[in-house]
PDB file of N, CA and C in Angstrom:
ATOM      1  N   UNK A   1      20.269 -93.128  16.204  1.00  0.00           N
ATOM      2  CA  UNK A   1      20.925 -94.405  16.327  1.00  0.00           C
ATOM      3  C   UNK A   1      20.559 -95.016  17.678  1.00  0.00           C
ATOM      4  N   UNK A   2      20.053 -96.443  17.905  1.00  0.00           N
ATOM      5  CA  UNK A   2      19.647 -96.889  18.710  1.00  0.00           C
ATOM      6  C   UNK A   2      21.129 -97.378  19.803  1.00  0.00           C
ATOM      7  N   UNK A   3      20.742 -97.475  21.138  1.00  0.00           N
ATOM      8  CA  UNK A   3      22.042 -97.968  21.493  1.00  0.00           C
ATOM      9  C   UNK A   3      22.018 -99.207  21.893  1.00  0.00           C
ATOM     10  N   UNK A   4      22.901-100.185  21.756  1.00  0.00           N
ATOM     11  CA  UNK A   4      23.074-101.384  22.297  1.00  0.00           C
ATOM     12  C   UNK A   4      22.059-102.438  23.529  1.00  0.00           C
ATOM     13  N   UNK A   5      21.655-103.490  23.587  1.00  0.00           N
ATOM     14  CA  UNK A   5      20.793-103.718  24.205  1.00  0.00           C
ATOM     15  C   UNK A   5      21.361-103.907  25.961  1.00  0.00           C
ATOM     16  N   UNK A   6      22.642-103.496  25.916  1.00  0.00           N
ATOM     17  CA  UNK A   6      23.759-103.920  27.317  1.00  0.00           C
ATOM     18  C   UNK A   6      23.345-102.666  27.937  1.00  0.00           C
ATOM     19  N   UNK A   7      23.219-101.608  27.042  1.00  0.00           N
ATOM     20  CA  UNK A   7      22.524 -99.935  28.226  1.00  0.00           C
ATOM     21  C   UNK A   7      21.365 -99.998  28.362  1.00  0.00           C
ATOM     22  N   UNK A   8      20.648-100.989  28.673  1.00  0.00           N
ATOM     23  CA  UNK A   8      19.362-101.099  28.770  1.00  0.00           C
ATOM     24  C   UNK A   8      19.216-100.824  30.365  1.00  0.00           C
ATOM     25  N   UNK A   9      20.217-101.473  31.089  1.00  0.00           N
ATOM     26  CA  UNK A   9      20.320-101.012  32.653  1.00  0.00           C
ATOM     27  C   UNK A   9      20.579 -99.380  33.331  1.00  0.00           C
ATOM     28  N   UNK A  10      21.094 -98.683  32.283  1.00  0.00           N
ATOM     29  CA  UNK A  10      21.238 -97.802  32.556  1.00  0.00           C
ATOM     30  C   UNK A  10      20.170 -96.422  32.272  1.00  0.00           C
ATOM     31  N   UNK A  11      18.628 -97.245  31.908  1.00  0.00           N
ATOM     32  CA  UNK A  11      18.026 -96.485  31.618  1.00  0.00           C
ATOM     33  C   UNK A  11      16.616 -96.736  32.054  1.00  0.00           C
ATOM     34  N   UNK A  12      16.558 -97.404  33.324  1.00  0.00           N
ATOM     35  CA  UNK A  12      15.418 -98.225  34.145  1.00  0.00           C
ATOM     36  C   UNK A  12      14.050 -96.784  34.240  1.00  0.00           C
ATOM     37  N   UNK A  13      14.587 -95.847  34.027  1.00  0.00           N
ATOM     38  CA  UNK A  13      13.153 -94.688  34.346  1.00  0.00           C
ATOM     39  C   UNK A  13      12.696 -94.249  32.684  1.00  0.00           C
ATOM     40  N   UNK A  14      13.001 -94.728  31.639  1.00  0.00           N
ATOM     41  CA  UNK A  14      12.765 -93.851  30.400  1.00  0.00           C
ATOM     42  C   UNK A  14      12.675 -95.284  29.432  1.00  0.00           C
ATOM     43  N   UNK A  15      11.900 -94.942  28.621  1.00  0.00           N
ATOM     44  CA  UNK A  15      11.423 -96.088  27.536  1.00  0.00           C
ATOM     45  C   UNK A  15      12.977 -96.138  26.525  1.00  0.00           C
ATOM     46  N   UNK A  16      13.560 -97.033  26.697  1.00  0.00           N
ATOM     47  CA  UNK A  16      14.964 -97.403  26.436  1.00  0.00           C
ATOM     48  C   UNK A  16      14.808 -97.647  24.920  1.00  0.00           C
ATOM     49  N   UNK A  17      13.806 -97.810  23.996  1.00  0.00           N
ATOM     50  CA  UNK A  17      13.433 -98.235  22.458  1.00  0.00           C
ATOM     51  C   UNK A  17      13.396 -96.566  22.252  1.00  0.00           C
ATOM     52  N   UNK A  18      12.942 -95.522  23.006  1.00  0.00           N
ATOM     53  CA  UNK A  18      13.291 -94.269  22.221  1.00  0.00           C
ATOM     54  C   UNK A  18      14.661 -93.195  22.682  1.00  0.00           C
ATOM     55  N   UNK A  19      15.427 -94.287  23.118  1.00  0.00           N
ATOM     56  CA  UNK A  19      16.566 -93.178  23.622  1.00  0.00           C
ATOM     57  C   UNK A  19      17.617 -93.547  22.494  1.00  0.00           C
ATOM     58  N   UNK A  20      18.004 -92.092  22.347  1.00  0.00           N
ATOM     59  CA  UNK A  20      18.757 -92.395  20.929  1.00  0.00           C
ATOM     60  C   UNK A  20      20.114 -91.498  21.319  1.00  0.00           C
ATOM     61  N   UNK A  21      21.114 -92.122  20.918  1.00  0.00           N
ATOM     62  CA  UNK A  21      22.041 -90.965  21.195  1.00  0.00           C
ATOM     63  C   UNK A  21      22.215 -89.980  20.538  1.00  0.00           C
ATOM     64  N   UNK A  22      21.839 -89.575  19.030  1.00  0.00           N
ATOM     65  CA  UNK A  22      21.278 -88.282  18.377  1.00  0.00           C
ATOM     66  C   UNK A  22      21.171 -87.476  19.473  1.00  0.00           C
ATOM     67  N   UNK A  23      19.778 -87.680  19.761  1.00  0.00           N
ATOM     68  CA  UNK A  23      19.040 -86.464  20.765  1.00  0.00           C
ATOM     69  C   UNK A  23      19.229 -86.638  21.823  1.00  0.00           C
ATOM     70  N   UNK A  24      19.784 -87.753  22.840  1.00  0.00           N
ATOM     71  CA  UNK A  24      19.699 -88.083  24.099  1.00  0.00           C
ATOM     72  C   UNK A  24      21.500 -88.138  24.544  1.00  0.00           C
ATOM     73  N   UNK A  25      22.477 -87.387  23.607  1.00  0.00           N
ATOM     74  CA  UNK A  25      23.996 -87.851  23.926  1.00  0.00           C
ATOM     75  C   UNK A  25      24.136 -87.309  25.325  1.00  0.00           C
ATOM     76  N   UNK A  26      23.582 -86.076  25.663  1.00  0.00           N
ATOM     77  CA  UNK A  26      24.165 -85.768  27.014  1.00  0.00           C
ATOM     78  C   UNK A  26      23.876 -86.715  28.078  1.00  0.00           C
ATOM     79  N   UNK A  27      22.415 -87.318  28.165  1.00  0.00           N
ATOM     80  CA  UNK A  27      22.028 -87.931  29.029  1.00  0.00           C
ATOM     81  C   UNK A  27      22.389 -89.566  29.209  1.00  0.00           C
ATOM     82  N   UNK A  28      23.160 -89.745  27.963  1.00  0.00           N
ATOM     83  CA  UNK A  28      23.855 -91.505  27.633  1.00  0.00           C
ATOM     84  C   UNK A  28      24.958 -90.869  28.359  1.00  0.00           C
ATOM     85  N   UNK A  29      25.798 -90.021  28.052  1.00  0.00           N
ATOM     86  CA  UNK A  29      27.108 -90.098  28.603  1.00  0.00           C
ATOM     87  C   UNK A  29      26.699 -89.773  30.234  1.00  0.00           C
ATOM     88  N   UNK A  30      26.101 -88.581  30.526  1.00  0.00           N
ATOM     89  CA  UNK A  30      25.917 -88.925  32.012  1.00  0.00           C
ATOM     90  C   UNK A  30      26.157 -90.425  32.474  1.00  0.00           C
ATOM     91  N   UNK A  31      24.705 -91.011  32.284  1.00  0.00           N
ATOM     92  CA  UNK A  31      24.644 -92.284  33.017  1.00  0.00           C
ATOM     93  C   UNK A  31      25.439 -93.148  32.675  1.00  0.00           C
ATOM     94  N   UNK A  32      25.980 -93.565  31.569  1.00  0.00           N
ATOM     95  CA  UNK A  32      27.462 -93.998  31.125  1.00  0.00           C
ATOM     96  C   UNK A  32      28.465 -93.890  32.022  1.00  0.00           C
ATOM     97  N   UNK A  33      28.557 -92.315  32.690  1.00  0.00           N
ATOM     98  CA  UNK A  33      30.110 -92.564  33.543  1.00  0.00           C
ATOM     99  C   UNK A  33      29.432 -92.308  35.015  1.00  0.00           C
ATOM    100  N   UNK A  34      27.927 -92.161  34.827  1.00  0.00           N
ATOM    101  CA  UNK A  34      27.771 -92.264  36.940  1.00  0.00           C
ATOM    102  C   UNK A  34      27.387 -93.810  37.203  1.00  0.00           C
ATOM    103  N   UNK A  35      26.774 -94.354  36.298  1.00  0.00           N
ATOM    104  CA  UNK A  35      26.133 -95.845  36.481  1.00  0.00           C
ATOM    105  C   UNK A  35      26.994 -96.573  35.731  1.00  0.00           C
ATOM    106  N   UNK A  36      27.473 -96.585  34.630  1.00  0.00           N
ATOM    107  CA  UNK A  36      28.242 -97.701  33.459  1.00  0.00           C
ATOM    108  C   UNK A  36      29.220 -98.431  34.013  1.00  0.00           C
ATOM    109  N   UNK A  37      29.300 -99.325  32.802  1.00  0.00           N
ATOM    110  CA  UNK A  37      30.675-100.129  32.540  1.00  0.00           C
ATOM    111  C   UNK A  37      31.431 -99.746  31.755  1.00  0.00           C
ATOM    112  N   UNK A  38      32.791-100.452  32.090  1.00  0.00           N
ATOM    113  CA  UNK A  38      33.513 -99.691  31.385  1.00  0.00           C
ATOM    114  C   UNK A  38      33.189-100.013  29.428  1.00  0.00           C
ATOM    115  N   UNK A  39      32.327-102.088  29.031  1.00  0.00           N
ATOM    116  CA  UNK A  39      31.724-101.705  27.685  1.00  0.00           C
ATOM    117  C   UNK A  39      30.602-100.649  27.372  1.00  0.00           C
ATOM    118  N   UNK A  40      30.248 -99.802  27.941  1.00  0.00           N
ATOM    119  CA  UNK A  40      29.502 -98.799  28.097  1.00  0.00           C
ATOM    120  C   UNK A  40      30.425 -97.770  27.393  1.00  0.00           C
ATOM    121  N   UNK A  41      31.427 -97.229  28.334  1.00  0.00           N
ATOM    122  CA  UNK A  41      32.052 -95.927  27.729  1.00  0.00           C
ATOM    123  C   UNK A  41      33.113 -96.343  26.455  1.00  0.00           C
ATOM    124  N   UNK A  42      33.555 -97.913  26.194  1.00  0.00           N
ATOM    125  CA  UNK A  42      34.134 -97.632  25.353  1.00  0.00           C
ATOM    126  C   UNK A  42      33.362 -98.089  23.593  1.00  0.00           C
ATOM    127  N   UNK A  43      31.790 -98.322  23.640  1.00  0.00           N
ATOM    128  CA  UNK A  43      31.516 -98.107  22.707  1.00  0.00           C
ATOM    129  C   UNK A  43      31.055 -96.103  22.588  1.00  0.00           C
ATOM    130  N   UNK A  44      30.909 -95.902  23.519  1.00  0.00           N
ATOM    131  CA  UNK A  44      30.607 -94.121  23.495  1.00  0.00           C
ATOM    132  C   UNK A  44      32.031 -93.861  22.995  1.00  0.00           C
ATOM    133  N   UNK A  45      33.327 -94.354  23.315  1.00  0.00           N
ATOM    134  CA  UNK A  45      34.068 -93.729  23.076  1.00  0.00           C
ATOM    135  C   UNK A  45      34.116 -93.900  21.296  1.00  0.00           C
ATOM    136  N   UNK A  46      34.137 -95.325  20.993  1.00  0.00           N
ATOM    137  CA  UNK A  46      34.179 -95.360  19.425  1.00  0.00           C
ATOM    138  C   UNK A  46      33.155 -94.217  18.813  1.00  0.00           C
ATOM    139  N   UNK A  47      32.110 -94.347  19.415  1.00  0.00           N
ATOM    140  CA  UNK A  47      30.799 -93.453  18.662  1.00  0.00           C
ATOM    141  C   UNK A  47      30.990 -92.059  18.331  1.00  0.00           C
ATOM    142  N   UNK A  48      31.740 -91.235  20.080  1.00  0.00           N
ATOM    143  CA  UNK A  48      31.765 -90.118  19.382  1.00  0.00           C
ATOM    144  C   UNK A  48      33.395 -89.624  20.074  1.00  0.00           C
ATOM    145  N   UNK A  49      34.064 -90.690  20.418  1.00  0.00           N
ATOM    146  CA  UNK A  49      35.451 -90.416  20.413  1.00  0.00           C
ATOM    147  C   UNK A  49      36.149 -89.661  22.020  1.00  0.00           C
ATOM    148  N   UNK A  50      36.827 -90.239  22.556  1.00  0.00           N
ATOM    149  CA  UNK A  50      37.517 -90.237  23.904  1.00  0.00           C
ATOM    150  C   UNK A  50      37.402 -88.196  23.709  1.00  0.00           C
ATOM    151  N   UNK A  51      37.683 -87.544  23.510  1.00  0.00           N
ATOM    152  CA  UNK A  51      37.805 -86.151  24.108  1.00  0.00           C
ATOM    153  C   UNK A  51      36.757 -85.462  23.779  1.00  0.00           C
ATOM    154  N   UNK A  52      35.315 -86.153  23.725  1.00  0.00           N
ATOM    155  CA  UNK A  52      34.109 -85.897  23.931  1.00  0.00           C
ATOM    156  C   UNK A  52      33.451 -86.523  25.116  1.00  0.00           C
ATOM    157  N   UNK A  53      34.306 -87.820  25.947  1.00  0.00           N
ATOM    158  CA  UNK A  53      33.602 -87.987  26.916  1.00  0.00           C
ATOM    159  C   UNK A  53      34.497 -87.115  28.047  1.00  0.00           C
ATOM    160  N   UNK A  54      35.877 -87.169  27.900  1.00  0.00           N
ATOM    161  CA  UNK A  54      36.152 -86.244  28.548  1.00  0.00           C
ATOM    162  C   UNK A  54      35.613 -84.908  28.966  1.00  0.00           C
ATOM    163  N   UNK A  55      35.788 -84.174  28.138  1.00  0.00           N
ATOM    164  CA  UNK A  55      35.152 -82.787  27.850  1.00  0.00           C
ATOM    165  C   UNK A  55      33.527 -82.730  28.295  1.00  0.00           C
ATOM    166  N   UNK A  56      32.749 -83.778  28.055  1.00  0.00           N
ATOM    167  CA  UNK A  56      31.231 -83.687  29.037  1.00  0.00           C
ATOM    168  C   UNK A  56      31.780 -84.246  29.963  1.00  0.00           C
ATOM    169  N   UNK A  57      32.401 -84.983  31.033  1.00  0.00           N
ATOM    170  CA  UNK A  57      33.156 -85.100  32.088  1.00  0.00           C
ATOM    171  C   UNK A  57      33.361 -83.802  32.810  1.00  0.00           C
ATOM    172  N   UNK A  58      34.301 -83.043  32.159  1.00  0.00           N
ATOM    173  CA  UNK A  58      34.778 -82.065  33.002  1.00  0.00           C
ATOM    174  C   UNK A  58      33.859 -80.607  32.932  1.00  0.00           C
ATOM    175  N   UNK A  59      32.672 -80.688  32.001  1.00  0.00           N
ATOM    176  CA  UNK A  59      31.803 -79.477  31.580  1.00  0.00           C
ATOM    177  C   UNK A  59      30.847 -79.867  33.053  1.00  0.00           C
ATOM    178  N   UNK A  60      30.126 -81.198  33.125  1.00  0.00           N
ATOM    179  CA  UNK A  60      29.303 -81.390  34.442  1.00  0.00           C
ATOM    180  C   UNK A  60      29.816 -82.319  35.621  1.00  0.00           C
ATOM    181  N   UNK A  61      30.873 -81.871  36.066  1.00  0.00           N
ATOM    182  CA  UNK A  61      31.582 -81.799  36.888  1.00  0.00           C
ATOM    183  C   UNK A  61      31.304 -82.174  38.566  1.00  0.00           C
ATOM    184  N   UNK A  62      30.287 -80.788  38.498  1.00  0.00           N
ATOM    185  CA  UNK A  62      29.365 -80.531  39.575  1.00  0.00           C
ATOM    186  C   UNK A  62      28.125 -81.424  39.420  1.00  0.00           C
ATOM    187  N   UNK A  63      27.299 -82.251  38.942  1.00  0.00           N
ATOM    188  CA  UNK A  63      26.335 -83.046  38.796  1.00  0.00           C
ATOM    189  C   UNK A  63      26.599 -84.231  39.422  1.00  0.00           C
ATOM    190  N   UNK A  64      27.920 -84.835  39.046  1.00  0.00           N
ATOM    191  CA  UNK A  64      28.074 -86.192  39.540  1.00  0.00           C
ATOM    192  C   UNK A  64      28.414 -86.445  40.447  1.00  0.00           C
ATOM    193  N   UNK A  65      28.123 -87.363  41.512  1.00  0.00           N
ATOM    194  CA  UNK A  65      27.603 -87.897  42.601  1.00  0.00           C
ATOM    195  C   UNK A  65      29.371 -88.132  42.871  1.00  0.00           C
ATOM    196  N   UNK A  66      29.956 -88.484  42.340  1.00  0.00           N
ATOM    197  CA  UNK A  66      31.331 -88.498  42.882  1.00  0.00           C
ATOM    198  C   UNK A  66      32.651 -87.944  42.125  1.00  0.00           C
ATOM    199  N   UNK A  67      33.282 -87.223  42.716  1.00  0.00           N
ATOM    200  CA  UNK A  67      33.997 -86.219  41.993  1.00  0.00           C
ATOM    201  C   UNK A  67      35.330 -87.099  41.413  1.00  0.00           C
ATOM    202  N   UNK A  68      35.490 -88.331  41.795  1.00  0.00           N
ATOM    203  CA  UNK A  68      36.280 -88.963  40.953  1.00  0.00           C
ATOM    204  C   UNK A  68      36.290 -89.346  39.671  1.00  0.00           C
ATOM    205  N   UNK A  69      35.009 -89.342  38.977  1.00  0.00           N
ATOM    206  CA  UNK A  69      34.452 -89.365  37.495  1.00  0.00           C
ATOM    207  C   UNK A  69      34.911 -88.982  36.840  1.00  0.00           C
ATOM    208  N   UNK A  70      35.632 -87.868  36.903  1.00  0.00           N
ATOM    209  CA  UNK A  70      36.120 -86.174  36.411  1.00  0.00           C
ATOM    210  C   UNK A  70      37.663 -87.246  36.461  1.00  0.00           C
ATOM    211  N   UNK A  71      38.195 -87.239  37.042  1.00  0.00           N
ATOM    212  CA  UNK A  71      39.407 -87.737  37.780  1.00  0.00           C
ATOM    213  C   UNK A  71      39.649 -88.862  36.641  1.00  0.00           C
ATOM    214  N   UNK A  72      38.627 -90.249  36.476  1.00  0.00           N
ATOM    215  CA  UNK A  72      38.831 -91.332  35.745  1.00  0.00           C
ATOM    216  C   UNK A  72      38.669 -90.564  34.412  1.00  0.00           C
ATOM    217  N   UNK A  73      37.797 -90.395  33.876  1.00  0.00           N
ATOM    218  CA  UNK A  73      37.917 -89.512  32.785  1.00  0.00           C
ATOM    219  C   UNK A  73      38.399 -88.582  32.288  1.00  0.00           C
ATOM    220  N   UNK A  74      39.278 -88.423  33.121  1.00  0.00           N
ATOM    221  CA  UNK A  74      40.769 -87.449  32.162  1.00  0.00           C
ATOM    222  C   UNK A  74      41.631 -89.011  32.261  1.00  0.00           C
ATOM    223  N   UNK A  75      41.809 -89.273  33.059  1.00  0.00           N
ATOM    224  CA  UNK A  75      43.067 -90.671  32.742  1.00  0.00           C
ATOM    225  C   UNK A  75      42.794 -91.422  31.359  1.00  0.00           C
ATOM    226  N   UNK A  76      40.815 -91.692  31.230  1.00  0.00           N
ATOM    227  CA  UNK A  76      41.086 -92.848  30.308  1.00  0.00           C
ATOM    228  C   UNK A  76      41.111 -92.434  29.043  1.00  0.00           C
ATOM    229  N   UNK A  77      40.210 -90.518  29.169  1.00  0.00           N
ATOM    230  CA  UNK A  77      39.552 -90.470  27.681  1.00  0.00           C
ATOM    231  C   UNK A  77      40.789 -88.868  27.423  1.00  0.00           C
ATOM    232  N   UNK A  78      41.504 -88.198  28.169  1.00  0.00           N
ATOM    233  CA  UNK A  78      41.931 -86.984  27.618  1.00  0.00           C
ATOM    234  C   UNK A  78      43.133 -87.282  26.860  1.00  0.00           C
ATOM    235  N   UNK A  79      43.521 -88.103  26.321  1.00  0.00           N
ATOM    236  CA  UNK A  79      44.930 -88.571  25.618  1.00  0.00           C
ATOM    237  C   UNK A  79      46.177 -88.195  26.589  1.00  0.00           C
ATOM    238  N   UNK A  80      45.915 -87.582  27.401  1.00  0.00           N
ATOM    239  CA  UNK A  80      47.074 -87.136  28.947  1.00  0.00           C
ATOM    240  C   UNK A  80      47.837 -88.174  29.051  1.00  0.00           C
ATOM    241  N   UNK A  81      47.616 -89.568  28.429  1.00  0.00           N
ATOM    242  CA  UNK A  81      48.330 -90.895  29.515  1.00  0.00           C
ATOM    243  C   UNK A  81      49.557 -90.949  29.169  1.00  0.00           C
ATOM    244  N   UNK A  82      50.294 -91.157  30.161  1.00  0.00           N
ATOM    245  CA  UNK A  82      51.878 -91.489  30.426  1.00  0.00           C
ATOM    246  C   UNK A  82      52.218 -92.580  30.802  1.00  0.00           C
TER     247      UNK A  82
END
């Protein structure tokens, strides 16, 4: 499945016509929550559903450039909210 022509920014080093989220989900959601918007994560979220971005959130943890990622992504995507 091709993704939207709005993540086209988020994929300035890789030919953006073959990134598919099939084969490429880990590397959409990465750049999704280190580079994105928030229409970024919430068509990921329709696609493959809030406690899948969570859960790759808190699995690479250690990768992202700022440890608040982890932090926003339990608030928006772990159903936790109060």
């Amino acid at each position: 499945m091709s993704l939207p022509k709005y993540f086209k920014s988020l994929f300035w080093f890789a030919d953006f016509d073959k990134v598919s989220l099939e084969k490429d989900r880990d590397l959409i959601l990465f750049q999704a929550l280190e580079k994105g918007r928030m229409e970024h994560l919430k068509y990921l979220e329709r696609k493959l559903g809030a406690r899948a971005i969570y859960n790759f959130a808190k699995q690479h943890a250690s990768k992202f450039s700022r440890k608040s990622i982890v932090s926003f992504a339990k608030v928006m995507f772990s159903g936790a909210r109060s």
